[in-house]
Protein backbone atom coordinates (compact mmCIF):
# COMPACT_ATOMS: atom_id res chain seq x y z
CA UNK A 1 -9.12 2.82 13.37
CA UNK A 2 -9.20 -1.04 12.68
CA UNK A 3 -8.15 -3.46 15.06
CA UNK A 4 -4.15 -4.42 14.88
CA UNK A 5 -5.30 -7.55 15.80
CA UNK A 6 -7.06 -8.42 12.72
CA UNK A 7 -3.36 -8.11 10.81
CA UNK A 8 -1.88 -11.92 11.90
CA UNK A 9 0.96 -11.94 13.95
CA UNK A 10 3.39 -13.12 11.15
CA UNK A 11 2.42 -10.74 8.96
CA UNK A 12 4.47 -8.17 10.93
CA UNK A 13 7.80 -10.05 10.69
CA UNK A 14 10.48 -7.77 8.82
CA UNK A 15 12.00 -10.05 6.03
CA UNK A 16 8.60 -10.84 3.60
CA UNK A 17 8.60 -8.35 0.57
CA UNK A 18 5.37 -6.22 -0.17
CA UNK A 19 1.95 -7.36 -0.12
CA UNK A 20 -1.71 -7.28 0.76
CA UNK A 21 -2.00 -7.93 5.00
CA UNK A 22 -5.29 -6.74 5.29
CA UNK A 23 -8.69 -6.04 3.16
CA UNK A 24 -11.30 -4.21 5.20
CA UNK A 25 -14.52 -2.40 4.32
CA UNK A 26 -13.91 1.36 4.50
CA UNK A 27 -11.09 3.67 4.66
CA UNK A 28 -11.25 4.57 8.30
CA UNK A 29 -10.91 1.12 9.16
CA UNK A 30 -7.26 1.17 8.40
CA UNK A 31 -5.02 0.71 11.26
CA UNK A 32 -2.53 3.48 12.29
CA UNK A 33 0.48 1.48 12.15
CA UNK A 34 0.66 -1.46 9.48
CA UNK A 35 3.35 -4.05 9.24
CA UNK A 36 6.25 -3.08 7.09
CA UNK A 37 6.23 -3.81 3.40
CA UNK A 38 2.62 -4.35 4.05
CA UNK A 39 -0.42 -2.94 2.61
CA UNK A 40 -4.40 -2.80 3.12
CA UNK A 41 -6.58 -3.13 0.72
CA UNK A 42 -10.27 -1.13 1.26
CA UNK A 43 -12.79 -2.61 -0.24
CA UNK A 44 -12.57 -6.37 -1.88
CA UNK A 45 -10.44 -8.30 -4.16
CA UNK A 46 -13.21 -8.21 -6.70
CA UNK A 47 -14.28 -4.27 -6.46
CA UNK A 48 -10.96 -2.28 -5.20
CA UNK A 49 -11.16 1.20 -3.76
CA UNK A 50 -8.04 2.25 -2.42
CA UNK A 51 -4.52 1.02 -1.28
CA UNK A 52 -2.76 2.14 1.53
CA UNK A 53 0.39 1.81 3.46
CA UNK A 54 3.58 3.55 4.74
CA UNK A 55 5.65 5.28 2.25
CA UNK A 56 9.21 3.37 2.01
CA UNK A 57 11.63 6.08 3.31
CA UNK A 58 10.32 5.64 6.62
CA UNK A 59 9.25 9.49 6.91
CA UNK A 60 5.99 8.55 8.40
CA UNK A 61 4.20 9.64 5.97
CA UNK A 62 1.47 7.47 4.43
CA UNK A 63 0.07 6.78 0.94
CA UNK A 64 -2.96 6.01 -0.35
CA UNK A 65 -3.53 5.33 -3.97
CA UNK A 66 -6.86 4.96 -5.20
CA UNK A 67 -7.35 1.37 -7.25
CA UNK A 68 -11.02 1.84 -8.20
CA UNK A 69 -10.90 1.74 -12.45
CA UNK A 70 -13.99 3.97 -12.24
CA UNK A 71 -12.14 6.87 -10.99
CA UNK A 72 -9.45 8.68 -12.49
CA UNK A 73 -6.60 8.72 -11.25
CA UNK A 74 -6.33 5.56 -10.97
CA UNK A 75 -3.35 2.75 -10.08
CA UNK A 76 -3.66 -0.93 -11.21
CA UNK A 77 -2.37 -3.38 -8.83
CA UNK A 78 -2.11 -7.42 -9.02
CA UNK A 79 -2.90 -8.89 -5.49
CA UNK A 80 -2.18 -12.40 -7.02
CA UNK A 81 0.92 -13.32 -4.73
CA UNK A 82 3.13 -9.78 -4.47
CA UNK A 83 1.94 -6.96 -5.01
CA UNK A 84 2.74 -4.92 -7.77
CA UNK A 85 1.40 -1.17 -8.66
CA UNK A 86 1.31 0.75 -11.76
CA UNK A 87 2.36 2.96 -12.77
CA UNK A 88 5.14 4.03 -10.19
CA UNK A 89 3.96 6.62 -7.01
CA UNK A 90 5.44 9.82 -6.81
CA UNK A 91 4.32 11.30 -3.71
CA UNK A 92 5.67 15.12 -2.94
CA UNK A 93 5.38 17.73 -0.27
CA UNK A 94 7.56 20.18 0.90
CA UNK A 95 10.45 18.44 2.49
CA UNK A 96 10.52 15.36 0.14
CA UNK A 97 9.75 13.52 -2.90
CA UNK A 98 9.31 10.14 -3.60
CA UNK A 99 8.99 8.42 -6.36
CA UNK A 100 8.96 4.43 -6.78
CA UNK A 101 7.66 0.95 -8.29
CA UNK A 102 6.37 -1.99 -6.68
CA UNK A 103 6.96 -4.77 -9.25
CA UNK A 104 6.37 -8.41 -7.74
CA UNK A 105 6.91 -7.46 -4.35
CA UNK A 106 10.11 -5.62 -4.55
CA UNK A 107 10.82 -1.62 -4.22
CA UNK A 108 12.57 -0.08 -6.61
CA UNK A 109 13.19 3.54 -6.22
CA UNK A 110 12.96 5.77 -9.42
CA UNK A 111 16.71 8.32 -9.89
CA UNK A 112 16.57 12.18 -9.08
């Protein structure tokens, strides 16, 4: 696991919408708790592997979406300011589903 410390202290404050609080070098790097509304980024800016962060009903469950273009499937994802992810993330398993967007750094949760 990563160090928390190498997420900045004001990245953890409650009110900022979603975006990028950390880019490290592999996948087991990423922290076990992460800021909320926050993501990681594994890999660079330039050559993106995957995304990850905790899924937005606050079951503890987390989600990692892989960003690399040279796999399939892939999300796209701007990391210019907000974040925003396409196309939206439906994550399932036996208790729940859920299925959202991340436009511009706001949640918007997709209708049963």
């Amino acid at each position: 696991m990563a160090d928390l410390a190498a997420i900045p202290i004001w990245q953890w404050l409650p009110f900022f919408p979603w975006r990028i609080v950390a880019i490290i070098d592999a996948a087991d790097a990423i922290p076990s708790r992460l800021p909320r509304r926050g993501a990681v980024l594994v890999g660079s800016r330039s050559h993106p592997k995957w995304l990850a962060f905790d899924c937005p009903c606050r079951g503890g469950h987390r989600v990692m979406l892989n960003v690399d273009s040279s796999r399939s499937p892939h999300w796209s994802m701007s990391v210019d300011g907000l974040l925003t992810i396409g196309p939206s993330v439906d994550t399932r398993d036996s208790a729940r589903r859920c299925h959202f967007f991340i436009r511009n750094g706001r949640l918007a949760w997709v209708g049963a």
